[in-house]
N, C-alpha and C. Protein backbone atom coordinates (compact mmCIF):
# COMPACT_ATOMS: atom_id res chain seq x y z
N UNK A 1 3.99 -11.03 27.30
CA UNK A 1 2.95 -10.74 26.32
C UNK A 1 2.94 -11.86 25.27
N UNK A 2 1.66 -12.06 24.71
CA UNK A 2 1.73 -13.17 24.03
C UNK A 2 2.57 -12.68 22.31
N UNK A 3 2.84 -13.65 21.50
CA UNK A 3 4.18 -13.23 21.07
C UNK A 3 2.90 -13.26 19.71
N UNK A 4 1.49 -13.95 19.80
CA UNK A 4 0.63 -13.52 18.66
C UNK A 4 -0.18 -12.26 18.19
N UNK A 5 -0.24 -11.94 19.75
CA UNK A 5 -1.00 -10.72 19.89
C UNK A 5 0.20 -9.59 19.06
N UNK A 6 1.36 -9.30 19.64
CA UNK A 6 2.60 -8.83 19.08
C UNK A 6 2.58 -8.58 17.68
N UNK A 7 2.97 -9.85 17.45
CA UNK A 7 2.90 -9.82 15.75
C UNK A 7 1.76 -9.73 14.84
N UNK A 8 0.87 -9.87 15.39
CA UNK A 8 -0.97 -9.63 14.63
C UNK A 8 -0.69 -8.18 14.50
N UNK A 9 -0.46 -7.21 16.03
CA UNK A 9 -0.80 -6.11 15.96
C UNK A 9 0.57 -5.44 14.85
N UNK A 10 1.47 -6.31 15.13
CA UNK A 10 2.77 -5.68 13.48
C UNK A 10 2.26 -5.95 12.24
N UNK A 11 1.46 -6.89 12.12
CA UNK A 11 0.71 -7.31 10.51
C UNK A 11 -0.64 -6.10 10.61
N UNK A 12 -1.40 -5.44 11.71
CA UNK A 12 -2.63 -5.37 11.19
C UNK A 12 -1.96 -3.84 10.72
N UNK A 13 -0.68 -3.24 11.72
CA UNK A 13 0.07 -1.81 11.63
C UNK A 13 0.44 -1.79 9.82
N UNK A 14 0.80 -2.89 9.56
CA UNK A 14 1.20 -2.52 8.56
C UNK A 14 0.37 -3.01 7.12
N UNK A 15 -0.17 -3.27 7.59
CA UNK A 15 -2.17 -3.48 6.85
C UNK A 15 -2.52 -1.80 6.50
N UNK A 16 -2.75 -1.41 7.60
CA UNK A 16 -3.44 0.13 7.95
C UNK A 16 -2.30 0.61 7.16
N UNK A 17 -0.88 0.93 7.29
CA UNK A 17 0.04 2.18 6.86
C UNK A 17 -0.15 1.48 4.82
N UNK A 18 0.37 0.30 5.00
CA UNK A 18 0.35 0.07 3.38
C UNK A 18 -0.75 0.80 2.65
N UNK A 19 -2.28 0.68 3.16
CA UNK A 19 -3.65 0.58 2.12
C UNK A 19 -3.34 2.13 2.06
N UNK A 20 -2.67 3.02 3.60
CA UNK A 20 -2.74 4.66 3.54
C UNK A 20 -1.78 4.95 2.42
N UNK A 21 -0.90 4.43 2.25
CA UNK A 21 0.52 4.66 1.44
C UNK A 21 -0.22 4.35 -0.31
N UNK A 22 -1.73 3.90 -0.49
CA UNK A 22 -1.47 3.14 -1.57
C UNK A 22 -2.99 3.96 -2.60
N UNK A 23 -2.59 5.06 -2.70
CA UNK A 23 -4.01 6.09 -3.21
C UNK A 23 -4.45 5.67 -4.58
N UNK A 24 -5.15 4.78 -4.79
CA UNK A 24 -5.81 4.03 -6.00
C UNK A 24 -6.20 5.68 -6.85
N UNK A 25 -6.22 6.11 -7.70
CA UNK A 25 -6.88 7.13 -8.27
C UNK A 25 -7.21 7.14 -9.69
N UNK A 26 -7.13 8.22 -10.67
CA UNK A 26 -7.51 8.11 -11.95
C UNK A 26 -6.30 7.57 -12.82
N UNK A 27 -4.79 8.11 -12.33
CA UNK A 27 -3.72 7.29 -12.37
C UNK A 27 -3.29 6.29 -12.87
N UNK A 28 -3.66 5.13 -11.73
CA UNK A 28 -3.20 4.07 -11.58
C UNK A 28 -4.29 3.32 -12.70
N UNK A 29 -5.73 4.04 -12.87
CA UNK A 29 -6.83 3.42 -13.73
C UNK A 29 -6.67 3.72 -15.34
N UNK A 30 -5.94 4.58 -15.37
CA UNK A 30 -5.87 4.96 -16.67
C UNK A 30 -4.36 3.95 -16.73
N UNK A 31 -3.54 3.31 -16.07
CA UNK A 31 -2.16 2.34 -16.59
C UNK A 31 -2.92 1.11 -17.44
N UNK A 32 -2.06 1.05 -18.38
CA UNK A 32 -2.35 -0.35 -18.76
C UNK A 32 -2.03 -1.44 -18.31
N UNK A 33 -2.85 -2.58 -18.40
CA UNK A 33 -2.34 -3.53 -17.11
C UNK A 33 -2.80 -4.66 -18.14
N UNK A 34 -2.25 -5.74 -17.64
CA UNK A 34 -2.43 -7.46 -18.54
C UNK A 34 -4.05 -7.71 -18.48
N UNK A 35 -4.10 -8.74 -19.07
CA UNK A 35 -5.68 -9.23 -18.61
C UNK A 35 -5.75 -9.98 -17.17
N UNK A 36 -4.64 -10.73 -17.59
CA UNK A 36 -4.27 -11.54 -16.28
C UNK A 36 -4.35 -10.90 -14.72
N UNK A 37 -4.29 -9.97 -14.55
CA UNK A 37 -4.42 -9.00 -13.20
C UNK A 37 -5.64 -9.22 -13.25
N UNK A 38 -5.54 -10.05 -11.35
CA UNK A 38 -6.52 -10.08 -10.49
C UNK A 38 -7.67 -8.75 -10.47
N UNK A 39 -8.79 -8.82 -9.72
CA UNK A 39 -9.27 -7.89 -9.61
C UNK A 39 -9.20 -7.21 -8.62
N UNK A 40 -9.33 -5.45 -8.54
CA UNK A 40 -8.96 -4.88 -7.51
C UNK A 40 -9.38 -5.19 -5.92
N UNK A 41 -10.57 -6.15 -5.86
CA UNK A 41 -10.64 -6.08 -4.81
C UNK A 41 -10.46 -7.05 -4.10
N UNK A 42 -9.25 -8.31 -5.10
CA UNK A 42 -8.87 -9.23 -4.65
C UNK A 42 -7.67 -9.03 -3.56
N UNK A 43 -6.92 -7.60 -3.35
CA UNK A 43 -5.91 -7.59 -3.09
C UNK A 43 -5.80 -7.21 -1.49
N UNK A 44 -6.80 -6.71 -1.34
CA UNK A 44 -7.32 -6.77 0.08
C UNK A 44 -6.95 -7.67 1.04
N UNK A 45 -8.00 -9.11 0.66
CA UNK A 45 -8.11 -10.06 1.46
C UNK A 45 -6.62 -11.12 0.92
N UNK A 46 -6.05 -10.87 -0.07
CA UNK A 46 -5.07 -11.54 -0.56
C UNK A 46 -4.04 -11.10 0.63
N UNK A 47 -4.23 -9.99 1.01
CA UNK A 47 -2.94 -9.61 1.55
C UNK A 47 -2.99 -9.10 3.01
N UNK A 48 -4.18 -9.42 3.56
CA UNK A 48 -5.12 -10.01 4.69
C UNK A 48 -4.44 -11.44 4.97
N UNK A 49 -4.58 -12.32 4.82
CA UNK A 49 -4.32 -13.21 4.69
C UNK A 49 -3.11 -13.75 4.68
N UNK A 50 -2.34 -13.20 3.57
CA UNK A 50 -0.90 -13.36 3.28
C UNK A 50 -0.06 -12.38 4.91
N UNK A 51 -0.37 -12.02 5.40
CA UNK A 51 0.07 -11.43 6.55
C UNK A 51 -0.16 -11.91 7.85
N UNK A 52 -1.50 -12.45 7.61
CA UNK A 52 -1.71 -12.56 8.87
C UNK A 52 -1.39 -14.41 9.01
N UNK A 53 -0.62 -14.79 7.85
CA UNK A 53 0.33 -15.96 7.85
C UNK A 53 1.36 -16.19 8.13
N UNK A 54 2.06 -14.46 8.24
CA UNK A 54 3.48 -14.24 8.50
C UNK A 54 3.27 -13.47 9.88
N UNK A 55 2.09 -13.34 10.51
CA UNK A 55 2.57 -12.81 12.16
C UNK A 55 2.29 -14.33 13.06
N UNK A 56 1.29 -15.51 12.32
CA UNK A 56 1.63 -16.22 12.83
C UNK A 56 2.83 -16.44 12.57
N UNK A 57 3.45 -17.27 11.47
CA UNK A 57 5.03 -17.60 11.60
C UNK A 57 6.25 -16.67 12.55
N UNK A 58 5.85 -15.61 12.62
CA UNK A 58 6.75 -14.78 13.23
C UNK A 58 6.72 -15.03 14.80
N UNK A 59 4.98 -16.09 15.48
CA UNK A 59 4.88 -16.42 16.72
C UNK A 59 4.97 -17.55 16.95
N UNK A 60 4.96 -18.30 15.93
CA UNK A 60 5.49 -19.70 15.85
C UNK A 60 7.04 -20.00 16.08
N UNK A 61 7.83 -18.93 15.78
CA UNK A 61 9.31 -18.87 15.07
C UNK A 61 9.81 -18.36 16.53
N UNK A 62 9.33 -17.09 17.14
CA UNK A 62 9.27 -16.83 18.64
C UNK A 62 9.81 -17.62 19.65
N UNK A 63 8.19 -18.59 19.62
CA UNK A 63 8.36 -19.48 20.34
C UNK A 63 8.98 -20.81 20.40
N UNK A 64 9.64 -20.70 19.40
CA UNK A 64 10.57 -21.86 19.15
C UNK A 64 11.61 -21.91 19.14
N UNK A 65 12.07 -20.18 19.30
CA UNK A 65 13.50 -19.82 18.94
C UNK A 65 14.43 -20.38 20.33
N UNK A 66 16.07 -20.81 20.32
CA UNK A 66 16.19 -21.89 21.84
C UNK A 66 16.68 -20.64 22.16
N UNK A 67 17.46 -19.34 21.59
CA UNK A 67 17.53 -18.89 22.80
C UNK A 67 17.56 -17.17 22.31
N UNK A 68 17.79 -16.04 22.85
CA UNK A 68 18.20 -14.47 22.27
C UNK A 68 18.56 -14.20 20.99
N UNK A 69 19.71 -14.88 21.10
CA UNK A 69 20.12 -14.63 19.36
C UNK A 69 19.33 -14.83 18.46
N UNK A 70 18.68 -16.16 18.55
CA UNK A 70 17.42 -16.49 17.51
C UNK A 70 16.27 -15.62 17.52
N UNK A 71 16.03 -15.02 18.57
CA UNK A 71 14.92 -14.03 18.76
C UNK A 71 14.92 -12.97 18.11
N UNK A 72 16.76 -12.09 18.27
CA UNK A 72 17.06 -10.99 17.72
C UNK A 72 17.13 -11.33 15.83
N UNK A 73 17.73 -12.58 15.53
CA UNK A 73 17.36 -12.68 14.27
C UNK A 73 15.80 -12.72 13.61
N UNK A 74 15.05 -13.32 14.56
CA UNK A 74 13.72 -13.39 14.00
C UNK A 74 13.55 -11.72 13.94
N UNK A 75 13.92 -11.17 15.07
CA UNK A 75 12.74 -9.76 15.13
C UNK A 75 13.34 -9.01 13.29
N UNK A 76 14.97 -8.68 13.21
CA UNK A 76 15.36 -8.46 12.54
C UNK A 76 14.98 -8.76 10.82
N UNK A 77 14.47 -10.29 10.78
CA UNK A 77 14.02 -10.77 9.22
C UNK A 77 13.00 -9.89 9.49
N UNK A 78 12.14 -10.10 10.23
CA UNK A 78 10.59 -9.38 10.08
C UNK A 78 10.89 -8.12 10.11
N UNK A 79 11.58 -7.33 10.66
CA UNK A 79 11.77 -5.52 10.45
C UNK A 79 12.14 -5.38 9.28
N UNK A 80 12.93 -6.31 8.53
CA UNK A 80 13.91 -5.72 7.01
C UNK A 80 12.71 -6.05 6.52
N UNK A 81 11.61 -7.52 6.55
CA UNK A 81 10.89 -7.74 5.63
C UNK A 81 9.88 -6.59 5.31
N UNK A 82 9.45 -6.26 6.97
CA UNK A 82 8.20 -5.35 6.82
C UNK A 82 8.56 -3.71 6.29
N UNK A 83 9.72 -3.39 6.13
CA UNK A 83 10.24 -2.04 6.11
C UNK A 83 10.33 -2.10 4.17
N UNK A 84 10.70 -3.51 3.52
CA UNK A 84 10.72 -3.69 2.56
C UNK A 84 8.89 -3.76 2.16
N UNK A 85 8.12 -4.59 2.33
CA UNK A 85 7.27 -4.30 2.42
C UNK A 85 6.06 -3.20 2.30
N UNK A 86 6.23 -2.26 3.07
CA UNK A 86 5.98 -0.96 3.37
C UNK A 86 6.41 -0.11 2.08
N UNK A 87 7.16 -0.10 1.59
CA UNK A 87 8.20 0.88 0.74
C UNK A 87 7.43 0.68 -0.86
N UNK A 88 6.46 -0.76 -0.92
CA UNK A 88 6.70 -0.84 -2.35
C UNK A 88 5.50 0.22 -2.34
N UNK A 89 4.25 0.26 -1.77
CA UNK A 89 3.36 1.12 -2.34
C UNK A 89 3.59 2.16 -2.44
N UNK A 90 4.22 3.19 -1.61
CA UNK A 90 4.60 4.79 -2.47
C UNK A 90 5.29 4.84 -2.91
N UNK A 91 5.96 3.83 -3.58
CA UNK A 91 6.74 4.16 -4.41
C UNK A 91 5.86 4.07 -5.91
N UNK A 92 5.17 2.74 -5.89
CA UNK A 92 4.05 2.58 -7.23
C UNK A 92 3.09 3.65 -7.00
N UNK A 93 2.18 3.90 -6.27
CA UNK A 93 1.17 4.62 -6.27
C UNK A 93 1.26 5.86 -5.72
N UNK A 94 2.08 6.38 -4.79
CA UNK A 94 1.88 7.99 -4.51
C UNK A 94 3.08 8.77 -5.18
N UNK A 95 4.33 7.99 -5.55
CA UNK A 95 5.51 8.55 -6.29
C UNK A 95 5.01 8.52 -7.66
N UNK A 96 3.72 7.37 -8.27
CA UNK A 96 3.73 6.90 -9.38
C UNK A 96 4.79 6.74 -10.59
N UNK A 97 5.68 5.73 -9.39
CA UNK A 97 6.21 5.33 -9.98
C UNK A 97 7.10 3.66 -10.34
N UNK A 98 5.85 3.02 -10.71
CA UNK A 98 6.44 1.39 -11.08
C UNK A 98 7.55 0.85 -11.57
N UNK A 99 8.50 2.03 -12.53
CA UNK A 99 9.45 1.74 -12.38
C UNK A 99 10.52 1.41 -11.32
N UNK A 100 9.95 2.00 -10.24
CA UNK A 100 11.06 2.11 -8.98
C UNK A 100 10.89 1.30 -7.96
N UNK A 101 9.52 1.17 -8.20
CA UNK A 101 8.63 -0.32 -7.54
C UNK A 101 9.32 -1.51 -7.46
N UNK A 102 9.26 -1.85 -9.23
CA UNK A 102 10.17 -3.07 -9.40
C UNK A 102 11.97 -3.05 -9.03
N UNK A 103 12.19 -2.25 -8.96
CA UNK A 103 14.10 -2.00 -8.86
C UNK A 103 13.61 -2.67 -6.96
N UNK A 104 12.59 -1.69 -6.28
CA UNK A 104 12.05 -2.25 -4.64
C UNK A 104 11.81 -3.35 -4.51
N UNK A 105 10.96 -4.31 -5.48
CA UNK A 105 10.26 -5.12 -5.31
C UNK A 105 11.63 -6.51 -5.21
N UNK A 106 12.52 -6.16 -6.40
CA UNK A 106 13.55 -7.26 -5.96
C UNK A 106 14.02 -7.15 -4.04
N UNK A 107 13.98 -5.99 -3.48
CA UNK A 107 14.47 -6.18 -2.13
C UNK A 107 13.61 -7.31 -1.14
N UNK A 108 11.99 -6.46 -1.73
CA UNK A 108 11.02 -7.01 -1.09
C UNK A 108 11.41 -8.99 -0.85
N UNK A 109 11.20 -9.32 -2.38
CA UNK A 109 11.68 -11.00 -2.58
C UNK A 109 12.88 -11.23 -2.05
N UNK A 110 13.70 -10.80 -1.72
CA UNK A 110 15.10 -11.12 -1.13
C UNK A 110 14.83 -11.04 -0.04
N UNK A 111 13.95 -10.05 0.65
CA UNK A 111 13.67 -10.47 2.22
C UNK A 111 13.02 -11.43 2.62
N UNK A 112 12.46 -12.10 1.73
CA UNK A 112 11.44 -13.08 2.34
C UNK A 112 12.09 -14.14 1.78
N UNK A 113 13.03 -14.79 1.16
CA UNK A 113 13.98 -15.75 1.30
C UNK A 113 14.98 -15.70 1.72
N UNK A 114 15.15 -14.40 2.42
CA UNK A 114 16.07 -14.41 3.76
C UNK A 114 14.98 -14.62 5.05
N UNK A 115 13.93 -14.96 5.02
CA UNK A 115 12.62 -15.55 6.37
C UNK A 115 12.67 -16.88 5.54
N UNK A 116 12.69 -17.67 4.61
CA UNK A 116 12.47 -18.67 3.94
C UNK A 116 13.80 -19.52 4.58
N UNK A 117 14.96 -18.86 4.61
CA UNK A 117 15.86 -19.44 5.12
C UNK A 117 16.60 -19.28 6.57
N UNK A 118 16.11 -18.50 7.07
CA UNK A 118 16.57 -17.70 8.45
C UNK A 118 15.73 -18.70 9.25
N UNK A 119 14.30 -19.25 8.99
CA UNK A 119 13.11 -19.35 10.13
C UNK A 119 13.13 -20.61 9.45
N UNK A 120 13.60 -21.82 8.84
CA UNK A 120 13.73 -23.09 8.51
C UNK A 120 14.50 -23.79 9.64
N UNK A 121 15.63 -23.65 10.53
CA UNK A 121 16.27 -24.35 11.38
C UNK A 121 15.79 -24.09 12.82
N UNK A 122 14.70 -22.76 12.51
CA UNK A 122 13.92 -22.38 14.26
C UNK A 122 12.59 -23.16 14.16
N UNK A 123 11.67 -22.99 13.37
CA UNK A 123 10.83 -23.80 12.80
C UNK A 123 10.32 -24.07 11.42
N UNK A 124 10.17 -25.27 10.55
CA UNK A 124 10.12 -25.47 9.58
C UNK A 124 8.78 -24.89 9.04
N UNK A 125 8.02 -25.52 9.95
CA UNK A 125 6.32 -24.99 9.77
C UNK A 125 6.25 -22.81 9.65
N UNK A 126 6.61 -22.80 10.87
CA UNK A 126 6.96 -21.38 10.51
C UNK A 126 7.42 -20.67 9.32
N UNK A 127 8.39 -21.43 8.15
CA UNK A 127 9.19 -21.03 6.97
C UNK A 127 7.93 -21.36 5.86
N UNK A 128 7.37 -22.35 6.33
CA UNK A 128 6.04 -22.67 5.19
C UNK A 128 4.96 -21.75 5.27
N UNK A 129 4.92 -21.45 6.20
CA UNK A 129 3.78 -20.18 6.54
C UNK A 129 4.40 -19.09 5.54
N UNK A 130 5.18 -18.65 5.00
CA UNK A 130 6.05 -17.86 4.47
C UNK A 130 5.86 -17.96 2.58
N UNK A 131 5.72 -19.21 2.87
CA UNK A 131 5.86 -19.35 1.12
C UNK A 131 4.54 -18.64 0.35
N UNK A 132 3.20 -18.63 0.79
CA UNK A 132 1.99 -18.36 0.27
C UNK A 132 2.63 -16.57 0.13
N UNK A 133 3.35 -15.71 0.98
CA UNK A 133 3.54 -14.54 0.80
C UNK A 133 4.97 -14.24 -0.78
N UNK A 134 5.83 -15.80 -0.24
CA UNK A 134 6.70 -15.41 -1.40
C UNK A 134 6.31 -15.73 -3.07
N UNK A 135 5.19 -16.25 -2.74
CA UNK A 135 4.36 -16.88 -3.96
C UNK A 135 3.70 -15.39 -4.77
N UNK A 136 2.86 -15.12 -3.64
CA UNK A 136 2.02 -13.74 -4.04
C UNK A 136 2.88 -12.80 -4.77
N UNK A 137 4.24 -12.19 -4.05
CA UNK A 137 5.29 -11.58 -4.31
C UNK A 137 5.67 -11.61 -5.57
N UNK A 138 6.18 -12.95 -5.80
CA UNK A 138 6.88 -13.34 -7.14
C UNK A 138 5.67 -13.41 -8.42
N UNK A 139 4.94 -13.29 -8.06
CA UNK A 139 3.40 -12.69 -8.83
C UNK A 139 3.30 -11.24 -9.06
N UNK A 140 3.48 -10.62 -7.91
CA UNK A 140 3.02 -9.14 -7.87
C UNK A 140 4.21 -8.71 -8.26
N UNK A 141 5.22 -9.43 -8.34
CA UNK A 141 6.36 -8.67 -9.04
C UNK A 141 6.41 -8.94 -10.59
N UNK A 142 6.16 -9.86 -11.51
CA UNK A 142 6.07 -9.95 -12.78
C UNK A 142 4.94 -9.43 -12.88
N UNK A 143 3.83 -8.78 -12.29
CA UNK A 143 2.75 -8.13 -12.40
C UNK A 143 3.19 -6.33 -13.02
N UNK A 144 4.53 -6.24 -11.76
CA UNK A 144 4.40 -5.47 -11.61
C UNK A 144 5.46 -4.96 -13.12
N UNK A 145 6.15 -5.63 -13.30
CA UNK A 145 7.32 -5.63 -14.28
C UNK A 145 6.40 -5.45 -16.31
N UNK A 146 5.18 -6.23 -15.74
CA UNK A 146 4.06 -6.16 -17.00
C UNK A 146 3.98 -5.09 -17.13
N UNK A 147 3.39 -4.08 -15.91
CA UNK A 147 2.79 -2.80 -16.24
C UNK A 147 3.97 -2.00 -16.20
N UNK A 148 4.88 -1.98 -15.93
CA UNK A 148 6.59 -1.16 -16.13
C UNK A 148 6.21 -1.14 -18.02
N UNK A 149 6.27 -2.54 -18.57
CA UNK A 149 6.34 -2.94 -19.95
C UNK A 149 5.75 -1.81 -20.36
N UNK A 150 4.54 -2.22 -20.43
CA UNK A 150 3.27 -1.83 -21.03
C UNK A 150 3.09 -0.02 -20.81
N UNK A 151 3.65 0.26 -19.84
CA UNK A 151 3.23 2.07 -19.87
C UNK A 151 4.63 2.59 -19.93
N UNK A 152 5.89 2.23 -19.77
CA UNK A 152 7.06 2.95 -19.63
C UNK A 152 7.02 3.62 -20.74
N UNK A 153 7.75 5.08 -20.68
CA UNK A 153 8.18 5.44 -19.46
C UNK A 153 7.76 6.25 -18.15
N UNK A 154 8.47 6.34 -17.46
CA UNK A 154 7.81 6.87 -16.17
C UNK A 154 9.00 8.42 -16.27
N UNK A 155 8.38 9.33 -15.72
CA UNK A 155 9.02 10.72 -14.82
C UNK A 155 8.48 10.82 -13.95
């Protein structure tokens, strides 16, 4: 099976479960948030995009890997990443709770410079595909650390 088709269909799975996990409501509209925050419907295609950068790298990285072991490590970065991943939206939006987000969100960034450095000696190009997501991240995490500021506390 092709190793893009694979990983597209792991980026689009976890496209679909994130947006379900992530119930925008009166909530999240009534938080106070910076000026600086994008607009809501930037985050869509931001993260459209930002994914479907990391199932290529994940088929780039595949197919480059020389032998099993490298494979089982690739599959492995991408399961911790995507499981980290997955976790931050109910925790912000259906737990409502951003405090717990950010305590997540450090895992989130630690997984993806464990792909920053795991998928550099299988393919380099593959690890660069990576950075536009750890970029976003390290954004959406002082984003997220703003609105912790600005509304704490949380129950």
């Amino acid at each position: 099976m092709n190793p893009l088709y694979v990983s597209g269909g792991c980026a689009a799975a976890l496209l679909v479960a994130g947006g379900l996990a992530t119930p925008i409501g009166s909530w999240y509209n009534t938080l106070r948030k910076p000026s600086w925050q994008p607009p809501g419907w930037a985050f869509g295609p931001a993260w459209t995009i930002i994914l479907g950068l990391a199932a290529w790298s994940a088929a780039i990285a595949w197919t480059a890997a020389p032998d099993a072991a490298a494979r089982t490590s690739i599959i492995i970065l991408f399961a911790v990443n995507a499981a980290c991943h997955f976790l931050w939206s109910p925790l912000f939006f259906a737990l409502r709770r951003p405090d717990w987000a950010l305590g997540e969100v450090v895992f989130l960034w630690a997984s993806l410079v464990a792909l920053l450095i795991g998928l550099w000696p299988i393919s380099p190009f593959a690890a660069l595909l990576i950075v536009p997501y750890f970029l976003w991240v390290s954004f959406a995490a002082f984003l997220n650390w703003t609105i912790v500021r600005l509304n704490a506390p949380f129950a």
